[in-house]
C-alpha atoms as a PDB file:
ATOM      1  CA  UNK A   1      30.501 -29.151  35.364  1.00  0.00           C
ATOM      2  CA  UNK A   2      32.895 -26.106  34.757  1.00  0.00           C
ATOM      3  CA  UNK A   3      35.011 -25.691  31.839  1.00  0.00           C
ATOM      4  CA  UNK A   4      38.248 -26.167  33.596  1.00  0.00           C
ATOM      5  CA  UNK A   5      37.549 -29.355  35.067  1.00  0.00           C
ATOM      6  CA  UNK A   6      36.382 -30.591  31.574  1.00  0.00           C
ATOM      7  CA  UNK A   7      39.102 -29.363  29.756  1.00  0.00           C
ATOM      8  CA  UNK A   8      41.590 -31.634  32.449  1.00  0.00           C
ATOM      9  CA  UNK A   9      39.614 -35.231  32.403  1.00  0.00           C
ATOM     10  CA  UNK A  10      41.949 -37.590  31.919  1.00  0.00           C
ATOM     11  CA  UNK A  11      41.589 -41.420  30.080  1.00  0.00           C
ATOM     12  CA  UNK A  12      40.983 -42.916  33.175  1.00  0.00           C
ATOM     13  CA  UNK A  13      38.018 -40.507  34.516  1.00  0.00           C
ATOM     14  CA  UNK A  14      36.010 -41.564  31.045  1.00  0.00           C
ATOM     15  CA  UNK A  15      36.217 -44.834  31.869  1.00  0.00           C
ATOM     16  CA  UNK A  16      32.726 -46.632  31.246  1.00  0.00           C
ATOM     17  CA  UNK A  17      30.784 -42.761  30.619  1.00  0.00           C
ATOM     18  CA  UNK A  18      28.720 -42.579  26.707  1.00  0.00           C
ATOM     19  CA  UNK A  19      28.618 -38.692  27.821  1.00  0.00           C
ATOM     20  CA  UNK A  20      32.426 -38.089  28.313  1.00  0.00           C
ATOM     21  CA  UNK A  21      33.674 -35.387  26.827  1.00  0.00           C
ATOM     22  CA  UNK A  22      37.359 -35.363  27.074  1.00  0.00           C
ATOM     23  CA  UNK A  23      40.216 -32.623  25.983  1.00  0.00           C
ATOM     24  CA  UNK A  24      43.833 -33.412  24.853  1.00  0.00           C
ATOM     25  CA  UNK A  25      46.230 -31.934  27.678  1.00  0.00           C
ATOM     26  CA  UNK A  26      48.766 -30.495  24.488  1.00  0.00           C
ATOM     27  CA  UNK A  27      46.387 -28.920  22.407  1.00  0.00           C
ATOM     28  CA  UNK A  28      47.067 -29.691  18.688  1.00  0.00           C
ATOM     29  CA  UNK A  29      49.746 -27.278  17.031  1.00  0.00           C
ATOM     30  CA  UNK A  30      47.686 -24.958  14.411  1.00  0.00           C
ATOM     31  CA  UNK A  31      49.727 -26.386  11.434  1.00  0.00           C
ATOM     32  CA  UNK A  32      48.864 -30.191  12.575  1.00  0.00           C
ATOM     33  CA  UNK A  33      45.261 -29.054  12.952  1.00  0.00           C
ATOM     34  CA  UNK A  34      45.451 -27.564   9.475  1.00  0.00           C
ATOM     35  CA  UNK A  35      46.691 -30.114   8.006  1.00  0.00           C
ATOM     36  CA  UNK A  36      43.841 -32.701   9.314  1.00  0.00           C
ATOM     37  CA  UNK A  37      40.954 -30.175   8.527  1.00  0.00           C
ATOM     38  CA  UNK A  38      42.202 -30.048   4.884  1.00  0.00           C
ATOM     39  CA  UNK A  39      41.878 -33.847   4.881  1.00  0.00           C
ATOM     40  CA  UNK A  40      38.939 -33.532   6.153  1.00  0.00           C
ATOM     41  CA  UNK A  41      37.954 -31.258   4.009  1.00  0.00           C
ATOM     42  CA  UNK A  42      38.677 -33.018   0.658  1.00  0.00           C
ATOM     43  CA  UNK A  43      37.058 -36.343   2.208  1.00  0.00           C
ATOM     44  CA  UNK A  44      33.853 -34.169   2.118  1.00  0.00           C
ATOM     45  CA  UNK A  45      34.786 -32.789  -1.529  1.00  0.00           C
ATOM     46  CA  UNK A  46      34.888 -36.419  -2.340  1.00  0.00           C
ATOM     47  CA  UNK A  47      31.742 -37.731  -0.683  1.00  0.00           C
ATOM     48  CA  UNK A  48      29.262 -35.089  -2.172  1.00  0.00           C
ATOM     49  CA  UNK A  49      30.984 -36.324  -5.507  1.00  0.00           C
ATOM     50  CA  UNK A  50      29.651 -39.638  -4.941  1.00  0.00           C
ATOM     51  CA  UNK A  51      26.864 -38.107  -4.004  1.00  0.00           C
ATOM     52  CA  UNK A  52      26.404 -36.704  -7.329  1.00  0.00           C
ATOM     53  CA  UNK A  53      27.812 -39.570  -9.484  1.00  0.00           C
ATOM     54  CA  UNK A  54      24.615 -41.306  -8.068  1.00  0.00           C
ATOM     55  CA  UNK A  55      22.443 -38.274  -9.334  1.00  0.00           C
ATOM     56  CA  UNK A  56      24.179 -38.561 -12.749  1.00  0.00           C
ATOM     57  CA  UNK A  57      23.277 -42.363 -12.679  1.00  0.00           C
ATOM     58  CA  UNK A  58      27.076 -43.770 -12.991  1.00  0.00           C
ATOM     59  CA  UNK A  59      28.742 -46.697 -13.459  1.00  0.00           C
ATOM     60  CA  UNK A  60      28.678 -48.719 -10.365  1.00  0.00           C
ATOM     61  CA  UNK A  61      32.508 -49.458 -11.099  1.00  0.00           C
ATOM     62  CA  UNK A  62      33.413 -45.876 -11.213  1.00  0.00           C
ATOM     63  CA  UNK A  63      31.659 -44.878  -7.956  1.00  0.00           C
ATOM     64  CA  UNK A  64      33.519 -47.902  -6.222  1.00  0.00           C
ATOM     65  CA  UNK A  65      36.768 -46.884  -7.157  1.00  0.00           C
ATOM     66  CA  UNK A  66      35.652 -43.815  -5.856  1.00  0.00           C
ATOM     67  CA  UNK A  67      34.254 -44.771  -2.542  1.00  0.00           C
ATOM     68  CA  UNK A  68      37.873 -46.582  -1.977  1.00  0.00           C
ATOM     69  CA  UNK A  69      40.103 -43.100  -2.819  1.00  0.00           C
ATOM     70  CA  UNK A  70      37.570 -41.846   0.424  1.00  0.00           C
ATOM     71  CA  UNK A  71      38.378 -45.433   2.675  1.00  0.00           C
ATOM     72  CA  UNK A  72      42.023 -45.439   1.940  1.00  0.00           C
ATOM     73  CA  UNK A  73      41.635 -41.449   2.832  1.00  0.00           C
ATOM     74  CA  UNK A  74      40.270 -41.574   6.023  1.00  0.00           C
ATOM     75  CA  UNK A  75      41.989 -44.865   6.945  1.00  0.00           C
ATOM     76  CA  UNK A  76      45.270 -42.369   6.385  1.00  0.00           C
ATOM     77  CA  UNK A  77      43.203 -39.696   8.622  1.00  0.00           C
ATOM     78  CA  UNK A  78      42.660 -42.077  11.083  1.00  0.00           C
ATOM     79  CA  UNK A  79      46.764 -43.059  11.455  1.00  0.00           C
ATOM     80  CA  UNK A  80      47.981 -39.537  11.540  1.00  0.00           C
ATOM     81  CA  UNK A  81      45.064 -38.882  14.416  1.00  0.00           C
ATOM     82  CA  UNK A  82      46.700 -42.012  16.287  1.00  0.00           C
ATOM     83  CA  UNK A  83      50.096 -41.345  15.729  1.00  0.00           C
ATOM     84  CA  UNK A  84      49.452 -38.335  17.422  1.00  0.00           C
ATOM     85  CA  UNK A  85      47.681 -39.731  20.591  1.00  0.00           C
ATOM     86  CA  UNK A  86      50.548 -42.198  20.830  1.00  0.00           C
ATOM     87  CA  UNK A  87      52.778 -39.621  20.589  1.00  0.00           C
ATOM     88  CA  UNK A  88      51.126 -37.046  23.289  1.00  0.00           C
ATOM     89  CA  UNK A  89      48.052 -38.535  25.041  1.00  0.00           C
ATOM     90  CA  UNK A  90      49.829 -42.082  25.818  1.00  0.00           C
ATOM     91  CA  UNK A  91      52.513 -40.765  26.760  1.00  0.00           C
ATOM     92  CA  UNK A  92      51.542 -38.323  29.047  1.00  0.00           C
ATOM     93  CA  UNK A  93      49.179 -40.742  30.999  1.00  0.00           C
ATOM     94  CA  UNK A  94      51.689 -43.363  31.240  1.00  0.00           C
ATOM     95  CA  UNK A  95      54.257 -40.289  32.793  1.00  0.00           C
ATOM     96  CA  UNK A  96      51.458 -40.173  35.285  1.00  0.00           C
ATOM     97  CA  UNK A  97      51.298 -43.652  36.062  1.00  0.00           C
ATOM     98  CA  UNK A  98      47.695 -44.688  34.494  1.00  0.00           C
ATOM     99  CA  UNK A  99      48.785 -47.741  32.320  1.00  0.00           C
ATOM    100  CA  UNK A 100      45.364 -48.445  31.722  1.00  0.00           C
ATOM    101  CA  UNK A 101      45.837 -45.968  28.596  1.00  0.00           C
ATOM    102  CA  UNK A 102      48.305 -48.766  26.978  1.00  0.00           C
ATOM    103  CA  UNK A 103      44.890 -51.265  26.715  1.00  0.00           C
ATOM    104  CA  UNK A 104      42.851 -48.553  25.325  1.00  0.00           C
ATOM    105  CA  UNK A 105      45.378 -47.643  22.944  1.00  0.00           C
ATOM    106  CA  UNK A 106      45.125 -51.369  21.548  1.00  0.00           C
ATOM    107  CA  UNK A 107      41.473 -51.183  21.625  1.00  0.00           C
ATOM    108  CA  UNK A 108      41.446 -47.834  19.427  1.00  0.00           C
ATOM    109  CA  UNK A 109      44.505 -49.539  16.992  1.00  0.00           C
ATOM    110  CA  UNK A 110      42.256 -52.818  16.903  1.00  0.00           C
ATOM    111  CA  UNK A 111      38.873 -50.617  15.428  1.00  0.00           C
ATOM    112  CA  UNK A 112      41.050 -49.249  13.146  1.00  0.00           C
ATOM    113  CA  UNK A 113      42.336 -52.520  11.567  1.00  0.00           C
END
């Protein structure tokens, strides 16, 4: 399959595919993808400290309260991502008429909990 026609799959082409790759239709602005990599970044910063809080043999309490500053992280990753396909994605399928995106939407906010 061409580039192109990847690039333009929409939520309802995906529909049931594992393999679906799938591309925004508004790419990400290159502050907003910035701004997520650095979070993404430090998320990493703070795993491999775990990692090595283990090495050093730690106090399990310390490593928890560690392991929650990377939940509570990604859990604020994971908001600012969804904000942003409410904001763009959803919106732009629904202008199209493809209100199936409103129950996916749901599903996505219901896995994040």
């Amino acid at each position: 399959m061409g580039e192109d026609t990847e690039k333009n799959r929409g939520a309802e082409e995906c529909q049931g595919q594992e393999s679906c790759v799938r591309r925004k239709a508004t790419p990400r602005g290159e502050g907003e993808k910035k701004q997520l990599k650095n979070r993404l970044n430090r998320m990493a910063g703070q795993l491999n400290g775990i990692g090595k809080m283990l090495d050093e043999n730690r106090y399990c309490g310390d490593i928890l309260v560690q392991v929650a500053a990377v939940e509570s992280a990604l859990q604020s990753f994971a908001y600012m991502v969804l904000q942003e396909h409410m904001e763009t994605c959803v919106v732009e399928e629904i202008r199209k008429g493809n209100l199936a995106v409103v129950k996916e939407a749901v599903e996505l906010m219901k896995k994040l909990k």
